[in-house]
PDB file of N, CA and C in Angstrom:
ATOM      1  N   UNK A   1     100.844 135.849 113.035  1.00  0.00           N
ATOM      2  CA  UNK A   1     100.569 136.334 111.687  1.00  0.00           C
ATOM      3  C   UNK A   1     101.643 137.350 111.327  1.00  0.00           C
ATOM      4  N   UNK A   2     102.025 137.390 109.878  1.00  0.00           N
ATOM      5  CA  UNK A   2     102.747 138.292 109.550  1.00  0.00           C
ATOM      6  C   UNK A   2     102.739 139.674 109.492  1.00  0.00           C
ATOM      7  N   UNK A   3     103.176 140.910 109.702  1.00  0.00           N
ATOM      8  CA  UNK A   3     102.574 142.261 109.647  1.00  0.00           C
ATOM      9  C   UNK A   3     102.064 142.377 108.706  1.00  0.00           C
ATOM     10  N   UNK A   4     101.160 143.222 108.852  1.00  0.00           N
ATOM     11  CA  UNK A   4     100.169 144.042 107.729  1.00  0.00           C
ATOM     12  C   UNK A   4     100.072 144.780 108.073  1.00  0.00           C
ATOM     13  N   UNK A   5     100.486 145.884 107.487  1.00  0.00           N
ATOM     14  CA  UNK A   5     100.246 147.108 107.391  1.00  0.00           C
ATOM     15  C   UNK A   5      98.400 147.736 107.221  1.00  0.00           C
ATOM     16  N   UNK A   6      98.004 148.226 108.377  1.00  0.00           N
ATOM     17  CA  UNK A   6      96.584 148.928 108.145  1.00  0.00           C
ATOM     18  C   UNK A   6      96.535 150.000 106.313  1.00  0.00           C
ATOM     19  N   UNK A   7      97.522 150.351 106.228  1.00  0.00           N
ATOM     20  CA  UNK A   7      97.563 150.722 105.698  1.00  0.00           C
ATOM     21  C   UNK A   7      97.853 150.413 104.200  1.00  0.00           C
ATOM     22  N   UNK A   8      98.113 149.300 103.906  1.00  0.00           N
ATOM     23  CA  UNK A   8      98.242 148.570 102.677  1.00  0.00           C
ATOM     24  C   UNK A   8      96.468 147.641 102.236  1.00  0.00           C
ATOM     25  N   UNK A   9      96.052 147.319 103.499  1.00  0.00           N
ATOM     26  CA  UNK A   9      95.043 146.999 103.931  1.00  0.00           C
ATOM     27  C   UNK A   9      94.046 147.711 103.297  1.00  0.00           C
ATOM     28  N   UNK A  10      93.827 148.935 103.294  1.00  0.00           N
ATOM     29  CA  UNK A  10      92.959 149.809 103.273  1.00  0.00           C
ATOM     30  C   UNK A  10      92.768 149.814 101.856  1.00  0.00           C
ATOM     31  N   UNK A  11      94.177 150.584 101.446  1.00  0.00           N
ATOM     32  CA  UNK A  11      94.566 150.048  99.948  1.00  0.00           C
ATOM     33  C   UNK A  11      94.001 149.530  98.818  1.00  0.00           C
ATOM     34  N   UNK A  12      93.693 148.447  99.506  1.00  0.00           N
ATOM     35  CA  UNK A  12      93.615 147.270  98.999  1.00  0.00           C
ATOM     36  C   UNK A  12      91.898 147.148  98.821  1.00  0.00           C
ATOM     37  N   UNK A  13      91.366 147.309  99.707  1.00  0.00           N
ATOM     38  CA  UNK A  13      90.171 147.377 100.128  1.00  0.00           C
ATOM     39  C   UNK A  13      89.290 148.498  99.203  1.00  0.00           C
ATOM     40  N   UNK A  14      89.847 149.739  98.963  1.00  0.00           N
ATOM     41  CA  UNK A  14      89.377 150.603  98.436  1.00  0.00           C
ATOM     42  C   UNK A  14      89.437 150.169  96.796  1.00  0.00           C
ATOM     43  N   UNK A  15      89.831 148.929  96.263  1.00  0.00           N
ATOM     44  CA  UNK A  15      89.737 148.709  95.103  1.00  0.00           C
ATOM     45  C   UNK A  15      89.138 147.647  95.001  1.00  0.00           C
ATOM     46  N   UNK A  16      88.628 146.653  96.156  1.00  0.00           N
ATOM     47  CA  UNK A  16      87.768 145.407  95.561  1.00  0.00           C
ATOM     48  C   UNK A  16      86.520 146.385  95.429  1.00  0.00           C
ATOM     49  N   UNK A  17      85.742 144.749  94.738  1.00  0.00           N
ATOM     50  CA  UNK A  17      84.358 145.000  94.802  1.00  0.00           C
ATOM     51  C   UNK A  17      83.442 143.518  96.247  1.00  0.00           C
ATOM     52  N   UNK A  18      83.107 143.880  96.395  1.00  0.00           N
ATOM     53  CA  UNK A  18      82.137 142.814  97.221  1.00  0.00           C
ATOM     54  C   UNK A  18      81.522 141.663  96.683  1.00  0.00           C
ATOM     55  N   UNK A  19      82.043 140.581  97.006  1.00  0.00           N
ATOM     56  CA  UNK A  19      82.511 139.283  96.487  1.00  0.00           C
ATOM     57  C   UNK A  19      80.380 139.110  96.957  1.00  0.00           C
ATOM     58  N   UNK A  20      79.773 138.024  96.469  1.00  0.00           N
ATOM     59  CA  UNK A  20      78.610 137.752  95.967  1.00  0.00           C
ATOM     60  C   UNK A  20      79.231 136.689  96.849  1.00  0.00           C
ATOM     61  N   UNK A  21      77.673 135.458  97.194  1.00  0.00           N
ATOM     62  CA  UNK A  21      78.056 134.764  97.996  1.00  0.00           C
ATOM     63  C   UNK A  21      78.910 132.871  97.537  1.00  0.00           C
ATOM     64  N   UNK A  22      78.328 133.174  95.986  1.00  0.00           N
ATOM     65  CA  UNK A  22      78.671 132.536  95.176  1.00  0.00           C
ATOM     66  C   UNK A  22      80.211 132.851  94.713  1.00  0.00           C
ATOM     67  N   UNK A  23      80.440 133.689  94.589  1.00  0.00           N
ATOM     68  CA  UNK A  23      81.620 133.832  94.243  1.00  0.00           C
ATOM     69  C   UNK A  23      82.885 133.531  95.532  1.00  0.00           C
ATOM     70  N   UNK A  24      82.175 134.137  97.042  1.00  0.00           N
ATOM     71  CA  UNK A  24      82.753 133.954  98.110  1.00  0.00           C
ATOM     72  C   UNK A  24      83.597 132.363  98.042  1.00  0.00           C
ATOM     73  N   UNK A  25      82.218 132.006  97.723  1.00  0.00           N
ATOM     74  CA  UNK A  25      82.467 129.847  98.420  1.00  0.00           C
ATOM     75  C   UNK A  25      83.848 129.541  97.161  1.00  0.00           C
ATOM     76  N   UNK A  26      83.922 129.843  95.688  1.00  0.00           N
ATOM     77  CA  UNK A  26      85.107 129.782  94.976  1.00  0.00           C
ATOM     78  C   UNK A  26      86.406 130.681  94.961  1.00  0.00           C
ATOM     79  N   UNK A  27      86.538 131.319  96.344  1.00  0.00           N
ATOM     80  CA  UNK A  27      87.763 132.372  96.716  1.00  0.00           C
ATOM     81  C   UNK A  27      88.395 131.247  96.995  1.00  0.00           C
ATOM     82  N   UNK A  28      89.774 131.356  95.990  1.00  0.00           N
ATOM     83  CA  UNK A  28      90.850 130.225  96.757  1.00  0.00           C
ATOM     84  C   UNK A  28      92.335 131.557  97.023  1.00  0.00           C
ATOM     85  N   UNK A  29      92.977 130.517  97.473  1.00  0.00           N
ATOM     86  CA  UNK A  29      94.600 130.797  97.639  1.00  0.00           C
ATOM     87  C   UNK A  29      95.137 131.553  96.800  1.00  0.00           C
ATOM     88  N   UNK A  30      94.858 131.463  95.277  1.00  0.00           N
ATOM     89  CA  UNK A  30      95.452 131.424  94.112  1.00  0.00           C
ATOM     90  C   UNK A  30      94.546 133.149  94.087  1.00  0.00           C
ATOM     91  N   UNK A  31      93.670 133.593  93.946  1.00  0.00           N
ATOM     92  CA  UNK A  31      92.948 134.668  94.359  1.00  0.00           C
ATOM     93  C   UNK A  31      93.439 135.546  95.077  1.00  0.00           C
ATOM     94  N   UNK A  32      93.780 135.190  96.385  1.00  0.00           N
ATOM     95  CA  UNK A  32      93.906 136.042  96.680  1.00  0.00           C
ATOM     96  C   UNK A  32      95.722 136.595  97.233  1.00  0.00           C
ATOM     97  N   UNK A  33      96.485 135.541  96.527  1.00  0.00           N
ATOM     98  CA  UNK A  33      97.736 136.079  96.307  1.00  0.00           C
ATOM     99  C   UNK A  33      97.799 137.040  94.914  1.00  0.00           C
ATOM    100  N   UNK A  34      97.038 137.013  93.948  1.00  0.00           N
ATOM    101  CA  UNK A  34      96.906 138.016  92.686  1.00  0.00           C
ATOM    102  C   UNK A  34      96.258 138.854  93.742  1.00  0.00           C
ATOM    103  N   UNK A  35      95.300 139.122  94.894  1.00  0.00           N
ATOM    104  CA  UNK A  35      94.902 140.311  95.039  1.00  0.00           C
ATOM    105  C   UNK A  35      95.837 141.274  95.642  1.00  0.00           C
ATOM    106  N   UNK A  36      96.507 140.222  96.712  1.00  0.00           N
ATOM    107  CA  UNK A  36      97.403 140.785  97.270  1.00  0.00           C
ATOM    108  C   UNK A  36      98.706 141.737  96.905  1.00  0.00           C
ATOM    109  N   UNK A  37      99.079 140.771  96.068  1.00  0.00           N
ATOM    110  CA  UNK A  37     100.258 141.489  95.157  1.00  0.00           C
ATOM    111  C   UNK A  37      99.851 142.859  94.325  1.00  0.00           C
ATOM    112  N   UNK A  38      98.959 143.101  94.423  1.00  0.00           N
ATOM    113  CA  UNK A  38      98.617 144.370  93.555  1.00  0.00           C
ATOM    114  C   UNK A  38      99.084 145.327  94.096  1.00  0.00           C
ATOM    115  N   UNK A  39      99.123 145.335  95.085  1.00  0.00           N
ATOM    116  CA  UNK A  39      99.535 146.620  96.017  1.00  0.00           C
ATOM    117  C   UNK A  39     100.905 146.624  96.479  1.00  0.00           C
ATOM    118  N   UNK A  40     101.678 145.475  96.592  1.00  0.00           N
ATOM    119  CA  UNK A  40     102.624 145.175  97.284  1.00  0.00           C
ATOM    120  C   UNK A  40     103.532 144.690  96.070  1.00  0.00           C
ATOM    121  N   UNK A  41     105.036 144.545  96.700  1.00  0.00           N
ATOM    122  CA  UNK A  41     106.425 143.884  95.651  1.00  0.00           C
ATOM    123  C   UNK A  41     106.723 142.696  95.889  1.00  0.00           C
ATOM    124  N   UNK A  42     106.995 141.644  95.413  1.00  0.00           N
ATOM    125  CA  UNK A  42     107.691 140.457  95.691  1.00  0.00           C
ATOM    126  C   UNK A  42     108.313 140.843  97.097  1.00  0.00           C
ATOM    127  N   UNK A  43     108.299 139.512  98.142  1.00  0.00           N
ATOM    128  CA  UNK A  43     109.612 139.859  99.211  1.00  0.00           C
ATOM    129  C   UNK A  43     110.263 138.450  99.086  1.00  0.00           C
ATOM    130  N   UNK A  44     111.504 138.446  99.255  1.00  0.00           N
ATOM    131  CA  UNK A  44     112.031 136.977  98.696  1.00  0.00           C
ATOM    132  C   UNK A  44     113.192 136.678  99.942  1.00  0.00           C
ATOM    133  N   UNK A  45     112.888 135.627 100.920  1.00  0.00           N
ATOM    134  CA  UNK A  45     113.567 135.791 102.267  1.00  0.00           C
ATOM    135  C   UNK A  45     113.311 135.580 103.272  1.00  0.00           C
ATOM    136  N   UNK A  46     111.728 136.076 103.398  1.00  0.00           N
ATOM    137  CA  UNK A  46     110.913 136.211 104.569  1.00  0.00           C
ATOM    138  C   UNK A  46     109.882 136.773 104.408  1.00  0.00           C
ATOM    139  N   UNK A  47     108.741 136.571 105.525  1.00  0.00           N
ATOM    140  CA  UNK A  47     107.309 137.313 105.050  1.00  0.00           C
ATOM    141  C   UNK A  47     107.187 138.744 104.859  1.00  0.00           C
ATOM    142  N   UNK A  48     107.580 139.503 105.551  1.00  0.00           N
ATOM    143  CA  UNK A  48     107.275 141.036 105.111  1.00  0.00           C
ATOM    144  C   UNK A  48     108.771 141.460 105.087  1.00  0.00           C
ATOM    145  N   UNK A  49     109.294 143.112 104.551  1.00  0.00           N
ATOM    146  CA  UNK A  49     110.276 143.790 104.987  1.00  0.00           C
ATOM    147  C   UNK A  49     110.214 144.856 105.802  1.00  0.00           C
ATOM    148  N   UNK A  50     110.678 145.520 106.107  1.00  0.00           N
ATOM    149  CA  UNK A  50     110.517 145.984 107.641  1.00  0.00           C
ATOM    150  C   UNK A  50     109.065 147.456 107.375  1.00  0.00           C
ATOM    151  N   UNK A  51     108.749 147.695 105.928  1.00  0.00           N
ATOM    152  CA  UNK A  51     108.090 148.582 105.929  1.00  0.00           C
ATOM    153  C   UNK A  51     106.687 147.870 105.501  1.00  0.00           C
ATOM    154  N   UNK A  52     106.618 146.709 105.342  1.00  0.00           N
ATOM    155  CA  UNK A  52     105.415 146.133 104.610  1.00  0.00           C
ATOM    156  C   UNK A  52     104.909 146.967 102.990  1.00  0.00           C
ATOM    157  N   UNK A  53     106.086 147.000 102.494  1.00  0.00           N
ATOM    158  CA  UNK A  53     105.521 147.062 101.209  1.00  0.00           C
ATOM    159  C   UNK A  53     106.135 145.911 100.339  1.00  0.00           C
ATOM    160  N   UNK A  54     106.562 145.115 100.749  1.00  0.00           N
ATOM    161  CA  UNK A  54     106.946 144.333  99.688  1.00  0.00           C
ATOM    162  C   UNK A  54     106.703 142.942 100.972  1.00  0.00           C
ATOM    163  N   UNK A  55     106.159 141.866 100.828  1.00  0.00           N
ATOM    164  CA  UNK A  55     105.461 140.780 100.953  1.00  0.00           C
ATOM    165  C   UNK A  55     105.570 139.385 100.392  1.00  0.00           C
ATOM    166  N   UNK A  56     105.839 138.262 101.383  1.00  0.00           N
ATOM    167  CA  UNK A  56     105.892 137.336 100.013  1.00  0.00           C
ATOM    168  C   UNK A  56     104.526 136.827  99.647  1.00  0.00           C
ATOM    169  N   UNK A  57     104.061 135.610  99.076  1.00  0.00           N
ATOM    170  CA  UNK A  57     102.850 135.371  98.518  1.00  0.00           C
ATOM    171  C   UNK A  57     102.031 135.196  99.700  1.00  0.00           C
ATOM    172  N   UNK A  58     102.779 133.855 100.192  1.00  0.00           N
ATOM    173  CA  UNK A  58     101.698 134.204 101.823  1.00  0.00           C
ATOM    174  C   UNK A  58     100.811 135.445 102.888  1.00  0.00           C
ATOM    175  N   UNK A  59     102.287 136.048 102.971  1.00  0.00           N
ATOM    176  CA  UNK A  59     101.342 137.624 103.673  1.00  0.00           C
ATOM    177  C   UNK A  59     100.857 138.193 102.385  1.00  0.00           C
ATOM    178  N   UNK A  60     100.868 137.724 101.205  1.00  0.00           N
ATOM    179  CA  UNK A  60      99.959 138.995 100.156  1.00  0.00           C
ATOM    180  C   UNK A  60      98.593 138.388 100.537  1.00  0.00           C
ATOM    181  N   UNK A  61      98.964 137.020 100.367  1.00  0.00           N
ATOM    182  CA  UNK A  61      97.079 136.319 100.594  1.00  0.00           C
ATOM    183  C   UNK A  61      96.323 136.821 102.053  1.00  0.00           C
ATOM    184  N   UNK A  62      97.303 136.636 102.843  1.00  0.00           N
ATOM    185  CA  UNK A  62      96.840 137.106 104.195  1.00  0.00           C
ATOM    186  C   UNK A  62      96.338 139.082 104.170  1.00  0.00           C
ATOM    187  N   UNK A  63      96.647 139.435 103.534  1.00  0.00           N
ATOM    188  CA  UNK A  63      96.583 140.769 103.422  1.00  0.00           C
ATOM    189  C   UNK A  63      95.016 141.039 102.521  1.00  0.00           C
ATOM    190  N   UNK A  64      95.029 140.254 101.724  1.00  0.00           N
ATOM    191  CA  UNK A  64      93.569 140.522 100.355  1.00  0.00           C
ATOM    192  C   UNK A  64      92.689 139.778 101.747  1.00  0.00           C
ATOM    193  N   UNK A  65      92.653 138.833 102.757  1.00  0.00           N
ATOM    194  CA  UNK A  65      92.071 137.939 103.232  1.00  0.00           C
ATOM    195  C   UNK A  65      91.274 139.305 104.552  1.00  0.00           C
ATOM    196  N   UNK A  66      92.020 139.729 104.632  1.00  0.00           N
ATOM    197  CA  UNK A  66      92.309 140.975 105.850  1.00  0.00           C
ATOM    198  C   UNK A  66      91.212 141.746 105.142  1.00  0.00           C
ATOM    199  N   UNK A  67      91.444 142.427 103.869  1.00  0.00           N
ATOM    200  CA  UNK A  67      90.728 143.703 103.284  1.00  0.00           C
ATOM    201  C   UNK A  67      89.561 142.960 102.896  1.00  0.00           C
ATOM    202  N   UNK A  68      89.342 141.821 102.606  1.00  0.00           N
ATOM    203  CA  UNK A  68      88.331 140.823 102.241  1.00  0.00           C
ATOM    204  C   UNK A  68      86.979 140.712 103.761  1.00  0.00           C
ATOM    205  N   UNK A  69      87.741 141.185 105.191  1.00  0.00           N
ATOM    206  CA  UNK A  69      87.203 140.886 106.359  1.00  0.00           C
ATOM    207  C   UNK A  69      86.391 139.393 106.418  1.00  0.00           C
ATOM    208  N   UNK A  70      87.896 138.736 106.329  1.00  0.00           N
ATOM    209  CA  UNK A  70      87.558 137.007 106.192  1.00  0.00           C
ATOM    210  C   UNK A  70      88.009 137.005 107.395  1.00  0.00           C
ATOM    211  N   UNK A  71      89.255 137.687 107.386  1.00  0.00           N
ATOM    212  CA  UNK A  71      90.484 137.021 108.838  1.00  0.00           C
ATOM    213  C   UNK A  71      90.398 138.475 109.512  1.00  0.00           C
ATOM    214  N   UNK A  72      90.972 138.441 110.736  1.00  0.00           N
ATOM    215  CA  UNK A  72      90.930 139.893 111.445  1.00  0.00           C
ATOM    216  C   UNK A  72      92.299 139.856 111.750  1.00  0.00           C
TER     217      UNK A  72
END
């Protein structure tokens, strides 16, 4: 997996709300690269840069997926 920063993580976390279980089952891809990116910059190259603030779409999804406590 790509880095993530605990700390972008957290971030991130401190601004959802708690997905309903209905809403859970319609979380796609497309979701949670808009969640991701909120916090983070385009990275264009490779998955993270060496500080994890800038991300490409993949680690953004992986990152909302993280603060989401879907994936560990």
């Amino acid at each position: 997996m790509p880095f993530i920063p605990e700390t972008k993580v957290d971030e991130l976390e401190d601004t959802l709300d708690e997905l309903e279980l209905e809403q859970a089952m319609t979380y796609s891809l497309a979701d949670a690269i808009r969640e991701g990116s909120s916090v983070t910059d385009q990275c264009v190259g490779g998955w993270t840069d060496d500080d994890g603030e800038q991300m490409c779409a993949l680690s953004a999804a992986a990152l909302a997926a993280k603060a989401r406590h879907l994936i560990d």
